[in-house]
N, C-alpha and C. Protein backbone atom coordinates (compact mmCIF):
# COMPACT_ATOMS: atom_id res chain seq x y z
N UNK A 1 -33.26 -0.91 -2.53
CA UNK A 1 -34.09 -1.44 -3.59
C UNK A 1 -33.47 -2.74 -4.08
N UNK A 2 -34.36 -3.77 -4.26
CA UNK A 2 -33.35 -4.98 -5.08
C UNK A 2 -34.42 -5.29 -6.32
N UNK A 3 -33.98 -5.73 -7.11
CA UNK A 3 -34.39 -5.98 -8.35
C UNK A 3 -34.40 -7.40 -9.18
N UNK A 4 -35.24 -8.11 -9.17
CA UNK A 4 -34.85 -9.54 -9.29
C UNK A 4 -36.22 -9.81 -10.30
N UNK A 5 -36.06 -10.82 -11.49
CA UNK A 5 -37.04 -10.98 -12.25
C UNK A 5 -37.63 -12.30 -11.22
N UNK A 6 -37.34 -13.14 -10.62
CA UNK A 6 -37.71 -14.11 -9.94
C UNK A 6 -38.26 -14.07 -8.61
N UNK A 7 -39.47 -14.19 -7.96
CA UNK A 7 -40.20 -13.62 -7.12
C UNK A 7 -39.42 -14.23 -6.07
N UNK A 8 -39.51 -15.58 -5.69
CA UNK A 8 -38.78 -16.11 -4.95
C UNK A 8 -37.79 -15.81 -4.12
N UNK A 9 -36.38 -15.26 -5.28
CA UNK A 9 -35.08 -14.77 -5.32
C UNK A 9 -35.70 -13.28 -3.97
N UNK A 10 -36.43 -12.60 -4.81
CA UNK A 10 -36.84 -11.15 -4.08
C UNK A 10 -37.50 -11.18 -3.09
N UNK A 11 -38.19 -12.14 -2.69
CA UNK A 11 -39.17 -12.53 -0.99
C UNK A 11 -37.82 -12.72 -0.46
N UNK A 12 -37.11 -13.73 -0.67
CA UNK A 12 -36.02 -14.07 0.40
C UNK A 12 -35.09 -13.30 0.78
N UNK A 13 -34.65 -12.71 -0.26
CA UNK A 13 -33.57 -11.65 0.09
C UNK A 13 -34.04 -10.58 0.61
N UNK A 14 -35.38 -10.30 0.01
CA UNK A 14 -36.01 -9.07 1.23
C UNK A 14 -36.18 -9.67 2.75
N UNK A 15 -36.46 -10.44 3.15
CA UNK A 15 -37.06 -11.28 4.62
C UNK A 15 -35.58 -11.72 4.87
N UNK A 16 -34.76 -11.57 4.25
CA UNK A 16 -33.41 -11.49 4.98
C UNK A 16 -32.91 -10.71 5.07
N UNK A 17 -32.37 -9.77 4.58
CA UNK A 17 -32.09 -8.18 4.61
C UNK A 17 -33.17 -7.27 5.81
N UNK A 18 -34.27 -7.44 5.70
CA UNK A 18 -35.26 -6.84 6.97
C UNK A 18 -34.71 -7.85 7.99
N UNK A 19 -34.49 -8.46 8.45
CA UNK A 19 -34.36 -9.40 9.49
C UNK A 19 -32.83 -8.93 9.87
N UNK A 20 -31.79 -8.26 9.07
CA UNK A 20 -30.96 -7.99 9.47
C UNK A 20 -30.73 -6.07 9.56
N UNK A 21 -31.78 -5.80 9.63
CA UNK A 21 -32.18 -4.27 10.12
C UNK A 21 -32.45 -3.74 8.93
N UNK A 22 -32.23 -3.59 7.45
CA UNK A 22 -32.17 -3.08 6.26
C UNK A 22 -33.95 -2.96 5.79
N UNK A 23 -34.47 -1.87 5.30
CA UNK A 23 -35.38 -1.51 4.87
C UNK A 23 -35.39 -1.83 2.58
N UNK A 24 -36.42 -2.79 2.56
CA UNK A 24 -35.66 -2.77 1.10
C UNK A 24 -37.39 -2.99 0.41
N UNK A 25 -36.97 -2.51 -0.54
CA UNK A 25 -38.26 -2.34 -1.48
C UNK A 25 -38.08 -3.32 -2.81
N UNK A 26 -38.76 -4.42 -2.92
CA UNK A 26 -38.59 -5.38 -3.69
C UNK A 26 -39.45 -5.37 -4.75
N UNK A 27 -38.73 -5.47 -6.32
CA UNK A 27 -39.53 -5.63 -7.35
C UNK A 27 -38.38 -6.94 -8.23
N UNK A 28 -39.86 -7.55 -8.96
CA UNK A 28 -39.63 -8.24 -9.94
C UNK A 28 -39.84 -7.95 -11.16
N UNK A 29 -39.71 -6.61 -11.90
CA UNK A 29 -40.29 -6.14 -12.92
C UNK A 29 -39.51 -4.71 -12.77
N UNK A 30 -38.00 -4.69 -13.63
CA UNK A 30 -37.19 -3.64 -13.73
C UNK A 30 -37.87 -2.35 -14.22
N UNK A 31 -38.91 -2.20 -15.05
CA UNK A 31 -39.72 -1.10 -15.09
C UNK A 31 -40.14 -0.38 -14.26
N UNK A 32 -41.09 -1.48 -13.52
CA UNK A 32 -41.46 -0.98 -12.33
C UNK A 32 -40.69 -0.36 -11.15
N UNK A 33 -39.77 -1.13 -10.92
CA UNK A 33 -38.83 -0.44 -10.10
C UNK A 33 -37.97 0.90 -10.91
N UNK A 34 -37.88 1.22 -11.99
CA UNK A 34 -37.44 2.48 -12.33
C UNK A 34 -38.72 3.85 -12.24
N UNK A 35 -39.79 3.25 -12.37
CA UNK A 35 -41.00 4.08 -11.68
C UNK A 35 -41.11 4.54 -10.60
N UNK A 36 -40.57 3.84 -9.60
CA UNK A 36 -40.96 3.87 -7.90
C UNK A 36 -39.57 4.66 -7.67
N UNK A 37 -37.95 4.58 -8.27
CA UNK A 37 -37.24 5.37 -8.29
C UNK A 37 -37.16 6.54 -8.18
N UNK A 38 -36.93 7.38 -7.40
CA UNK A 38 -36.37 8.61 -7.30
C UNK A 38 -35.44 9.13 -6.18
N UNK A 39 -34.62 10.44 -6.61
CA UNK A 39 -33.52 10.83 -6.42
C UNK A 39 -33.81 10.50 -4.94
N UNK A 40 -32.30 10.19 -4.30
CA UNK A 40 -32.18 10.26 -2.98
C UNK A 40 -32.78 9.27 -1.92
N UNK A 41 -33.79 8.16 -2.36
CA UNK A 41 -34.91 7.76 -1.93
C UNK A 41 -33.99 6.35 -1.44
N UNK A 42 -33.33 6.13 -2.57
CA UNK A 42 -32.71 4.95 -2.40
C UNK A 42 -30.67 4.99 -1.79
N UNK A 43 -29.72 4.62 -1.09
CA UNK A 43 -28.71 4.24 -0.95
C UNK A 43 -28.05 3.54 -1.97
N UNK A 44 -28.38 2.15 -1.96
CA UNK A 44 -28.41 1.27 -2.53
C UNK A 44 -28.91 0.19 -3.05
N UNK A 45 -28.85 0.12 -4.64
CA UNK A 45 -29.45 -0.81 -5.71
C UNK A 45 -29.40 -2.16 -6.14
N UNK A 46 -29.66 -3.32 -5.37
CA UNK A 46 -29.19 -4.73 -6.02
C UNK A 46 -30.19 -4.91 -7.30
N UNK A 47 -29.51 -5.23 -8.04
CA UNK A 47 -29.36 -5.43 -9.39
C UNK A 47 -29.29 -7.29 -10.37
N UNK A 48 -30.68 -7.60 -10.48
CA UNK A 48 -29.84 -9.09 -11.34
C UNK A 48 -29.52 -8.97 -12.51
N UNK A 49 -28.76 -9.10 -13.05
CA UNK A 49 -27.81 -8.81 -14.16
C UNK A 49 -28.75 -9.53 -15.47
N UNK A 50 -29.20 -10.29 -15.39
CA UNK A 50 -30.05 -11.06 -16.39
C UNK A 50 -31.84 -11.30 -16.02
N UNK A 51 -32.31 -10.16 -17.03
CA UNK A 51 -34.10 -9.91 -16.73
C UNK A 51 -34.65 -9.99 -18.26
N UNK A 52 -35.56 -9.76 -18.65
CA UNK A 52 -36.37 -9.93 -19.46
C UNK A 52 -36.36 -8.32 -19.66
N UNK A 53 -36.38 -8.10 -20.91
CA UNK A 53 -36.83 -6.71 -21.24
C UNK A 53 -35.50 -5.67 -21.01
N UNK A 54 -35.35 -5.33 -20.05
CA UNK A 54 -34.52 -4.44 -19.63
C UNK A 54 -33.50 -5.56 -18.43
N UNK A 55 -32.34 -5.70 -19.25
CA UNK A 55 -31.56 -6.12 -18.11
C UNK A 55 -30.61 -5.58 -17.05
N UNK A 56 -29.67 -6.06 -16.45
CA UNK A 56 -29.00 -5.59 -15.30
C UNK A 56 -28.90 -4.04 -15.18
N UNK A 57 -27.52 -4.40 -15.99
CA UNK A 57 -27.11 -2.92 -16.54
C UNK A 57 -27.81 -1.71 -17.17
N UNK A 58 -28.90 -1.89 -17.79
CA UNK A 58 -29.52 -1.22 -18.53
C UNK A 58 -30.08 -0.42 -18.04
N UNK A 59 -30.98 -1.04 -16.55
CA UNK A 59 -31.27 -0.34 -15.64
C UNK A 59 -30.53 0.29 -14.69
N UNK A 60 -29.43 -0.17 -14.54
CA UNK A 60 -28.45 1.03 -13.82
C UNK A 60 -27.81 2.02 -14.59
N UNK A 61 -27.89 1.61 -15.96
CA UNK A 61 -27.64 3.02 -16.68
C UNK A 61 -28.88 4.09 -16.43
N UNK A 62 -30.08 4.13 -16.27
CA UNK A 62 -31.38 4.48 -16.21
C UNK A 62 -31.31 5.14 -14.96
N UNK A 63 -30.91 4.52 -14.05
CA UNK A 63 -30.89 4.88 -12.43
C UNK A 63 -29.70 5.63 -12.09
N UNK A 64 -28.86 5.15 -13.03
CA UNK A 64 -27.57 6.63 -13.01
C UNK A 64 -27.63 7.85 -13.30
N UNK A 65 -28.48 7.59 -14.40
CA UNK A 65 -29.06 9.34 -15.16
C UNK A 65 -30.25 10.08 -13.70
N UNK A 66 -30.86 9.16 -13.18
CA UNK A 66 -31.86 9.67 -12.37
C UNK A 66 -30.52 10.11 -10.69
N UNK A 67 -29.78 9.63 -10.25
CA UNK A 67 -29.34 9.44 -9.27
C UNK A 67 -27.57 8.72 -9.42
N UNK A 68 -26.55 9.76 -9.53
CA UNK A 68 -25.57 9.20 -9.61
C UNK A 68 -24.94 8.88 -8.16
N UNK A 69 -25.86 9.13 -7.24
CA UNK A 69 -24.77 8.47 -5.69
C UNK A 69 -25.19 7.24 -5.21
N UNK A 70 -26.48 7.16 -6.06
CA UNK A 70 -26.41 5.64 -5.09
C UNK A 70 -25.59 4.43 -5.93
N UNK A 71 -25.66 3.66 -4.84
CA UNK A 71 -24.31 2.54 -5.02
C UNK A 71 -25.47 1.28 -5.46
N UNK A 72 -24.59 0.52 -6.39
CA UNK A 72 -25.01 -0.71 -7.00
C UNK A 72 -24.43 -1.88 -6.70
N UNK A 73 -25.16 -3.22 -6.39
CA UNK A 73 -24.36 -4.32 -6.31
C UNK A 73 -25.26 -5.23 -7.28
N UNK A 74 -24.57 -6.15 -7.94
CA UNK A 74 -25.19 -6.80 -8.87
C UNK A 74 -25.31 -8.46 -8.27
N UNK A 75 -26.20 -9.12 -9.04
CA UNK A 75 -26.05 -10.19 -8.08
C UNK A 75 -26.33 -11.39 -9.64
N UNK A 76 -26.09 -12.31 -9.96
CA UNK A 76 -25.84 -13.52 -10.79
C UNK A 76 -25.95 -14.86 -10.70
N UNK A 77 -26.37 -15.63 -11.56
CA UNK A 77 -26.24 -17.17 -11.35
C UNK A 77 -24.94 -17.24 -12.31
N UNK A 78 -25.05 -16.35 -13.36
CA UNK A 78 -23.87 -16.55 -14.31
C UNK A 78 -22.76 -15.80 -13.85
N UNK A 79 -21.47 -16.77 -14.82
CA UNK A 79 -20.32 -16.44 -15.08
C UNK A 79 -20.13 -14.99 -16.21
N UNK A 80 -19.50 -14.30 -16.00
CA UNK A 80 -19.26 -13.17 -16.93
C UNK A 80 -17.59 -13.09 -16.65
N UNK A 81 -17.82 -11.98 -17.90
CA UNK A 81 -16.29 -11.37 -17.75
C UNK A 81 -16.21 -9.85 -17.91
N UNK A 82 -15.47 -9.79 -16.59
CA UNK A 82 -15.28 -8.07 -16.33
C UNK A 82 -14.76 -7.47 -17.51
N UNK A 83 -13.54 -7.84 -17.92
CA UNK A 83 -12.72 -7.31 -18.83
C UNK A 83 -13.44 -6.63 -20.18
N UNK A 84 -14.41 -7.45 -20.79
CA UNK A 84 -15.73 -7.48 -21.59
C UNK A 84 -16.00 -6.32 -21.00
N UNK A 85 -16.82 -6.75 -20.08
CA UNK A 85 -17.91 -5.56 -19.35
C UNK A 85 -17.57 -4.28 -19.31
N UNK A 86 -16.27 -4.27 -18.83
CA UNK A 86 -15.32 -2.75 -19.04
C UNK A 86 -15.34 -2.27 -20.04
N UNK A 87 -15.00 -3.24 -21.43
CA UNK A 87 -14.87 -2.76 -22.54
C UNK A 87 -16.49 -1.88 -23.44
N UNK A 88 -17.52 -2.52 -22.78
CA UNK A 88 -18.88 -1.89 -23.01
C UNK A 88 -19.21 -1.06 -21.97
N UNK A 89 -19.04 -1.32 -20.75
CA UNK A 89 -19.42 -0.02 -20.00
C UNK A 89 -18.37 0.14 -19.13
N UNK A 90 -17.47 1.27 -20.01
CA UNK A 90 -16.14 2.07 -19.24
C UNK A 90 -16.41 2.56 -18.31
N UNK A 91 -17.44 3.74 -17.92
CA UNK A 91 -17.92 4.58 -17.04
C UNK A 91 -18.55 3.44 -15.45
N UNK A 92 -19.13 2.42 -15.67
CA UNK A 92 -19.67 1.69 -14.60
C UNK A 92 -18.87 1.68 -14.00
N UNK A 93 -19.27 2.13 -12.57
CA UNK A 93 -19.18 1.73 -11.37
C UNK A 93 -19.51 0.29 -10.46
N UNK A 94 -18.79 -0.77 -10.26
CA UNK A 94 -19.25 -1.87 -10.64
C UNK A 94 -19.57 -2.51 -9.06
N UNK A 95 -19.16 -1.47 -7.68
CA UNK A 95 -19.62 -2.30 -6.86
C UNK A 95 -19.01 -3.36 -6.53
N UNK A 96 -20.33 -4.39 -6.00
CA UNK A 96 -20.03 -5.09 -5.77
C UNK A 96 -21.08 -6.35 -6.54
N UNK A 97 -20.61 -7.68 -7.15
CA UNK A 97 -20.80 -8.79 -7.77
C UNK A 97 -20.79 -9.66 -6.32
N UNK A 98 -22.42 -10.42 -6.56
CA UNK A 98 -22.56 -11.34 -5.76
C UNK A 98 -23.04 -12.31 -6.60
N UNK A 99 -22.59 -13.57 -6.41
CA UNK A 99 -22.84 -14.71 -6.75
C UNK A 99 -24.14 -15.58 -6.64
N UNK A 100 -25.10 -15.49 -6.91
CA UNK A 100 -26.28 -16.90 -7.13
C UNK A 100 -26.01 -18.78 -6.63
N UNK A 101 -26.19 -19.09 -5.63
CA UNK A 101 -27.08 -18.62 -4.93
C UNK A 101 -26.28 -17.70 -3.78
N UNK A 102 -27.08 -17.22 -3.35
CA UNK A 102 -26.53 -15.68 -2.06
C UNK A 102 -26.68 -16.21 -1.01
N UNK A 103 -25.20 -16.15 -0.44
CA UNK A 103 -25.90 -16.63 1.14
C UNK A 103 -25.63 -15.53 1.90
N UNK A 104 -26.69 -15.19 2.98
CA UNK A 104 -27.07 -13.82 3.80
C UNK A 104 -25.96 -12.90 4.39
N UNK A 105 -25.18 -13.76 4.57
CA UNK A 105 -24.04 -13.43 5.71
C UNK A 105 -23.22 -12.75 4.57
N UNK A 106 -23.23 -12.94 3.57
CA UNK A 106 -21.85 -12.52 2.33
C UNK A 106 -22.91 -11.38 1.86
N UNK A 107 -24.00 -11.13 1.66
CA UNK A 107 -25.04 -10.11 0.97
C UNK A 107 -24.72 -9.15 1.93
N UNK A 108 -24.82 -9.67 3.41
CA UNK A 108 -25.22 -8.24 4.41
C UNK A 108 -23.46 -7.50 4.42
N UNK A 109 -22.64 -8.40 4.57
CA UNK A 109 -21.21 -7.90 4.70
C UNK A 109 -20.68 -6.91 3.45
N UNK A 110 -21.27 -6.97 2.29
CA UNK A 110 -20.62 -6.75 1.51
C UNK A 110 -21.97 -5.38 0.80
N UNK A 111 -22.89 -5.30 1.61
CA UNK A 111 -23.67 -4.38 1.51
C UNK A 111 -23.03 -3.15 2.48
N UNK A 112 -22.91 -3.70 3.91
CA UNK A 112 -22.20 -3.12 4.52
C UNK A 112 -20.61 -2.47 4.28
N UNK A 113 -19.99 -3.03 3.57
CA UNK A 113 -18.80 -2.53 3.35
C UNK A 113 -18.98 -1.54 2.28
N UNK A 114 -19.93 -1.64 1.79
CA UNK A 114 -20.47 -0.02 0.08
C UNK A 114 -20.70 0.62 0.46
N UNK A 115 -21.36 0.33 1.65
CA UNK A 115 -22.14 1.36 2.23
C UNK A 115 -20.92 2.10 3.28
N UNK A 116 -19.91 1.76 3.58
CA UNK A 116 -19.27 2.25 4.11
C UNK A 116 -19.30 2.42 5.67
């Protein structure tokens, strides 16, 4: 599943991710994608950290309560700080942080390595 408020962002990374064998279900509207959610359905969750309404995290708190095995990677144009982030969400599991803009080769490798 990837999750991106920017349509753009979510065509491409889907038509790149399918092109590199990965099956991915693309929404621009974090609601929506917590609707289409359910247990087991998904592996793994890319996540943009900054949405309208419900952001990054908020929804992986949401998707944790529904499904604690699947794995999250978050993806950003912004700078943050972990240390912060820890300090508000102790319990997160943080994955993996990809950088804005994404280039394919670093998305698929590092999807691949969560995935184990």
């Amino acid at each position: 599943m990837l999750v991106d408020d920017e349509e753009d962002i979510v065509l491409s990374i889907t038509a790149s991710l399918e092109h590199n064998g990965f099956e991915v279900d693309g929404f621009t509207d974090p609601r929506l994608a917590l609707e289409h959610f359910t247990k087991g359905k998904y592996v793994m969750v890319i996540i943009d950290i900054r949405m309208p309404e419900i952001d990054g995290f908020e929804l992986y708190e949401k998707l944790e309560e529904l499904d604690q095995n699947v794995k999250v990677c978050f993806i950003t144009a912004f700078d943050f700080n972990y240390l912060a982030l820890r300090e508000i969400y102790p319990t997160l599991n943080f994955g993996s942080f990809i950088r804005k803009p994404i280039e394919t080769t670093e998305l698929v490798n590092k999807i691949r390595m969560e995935l184990g």
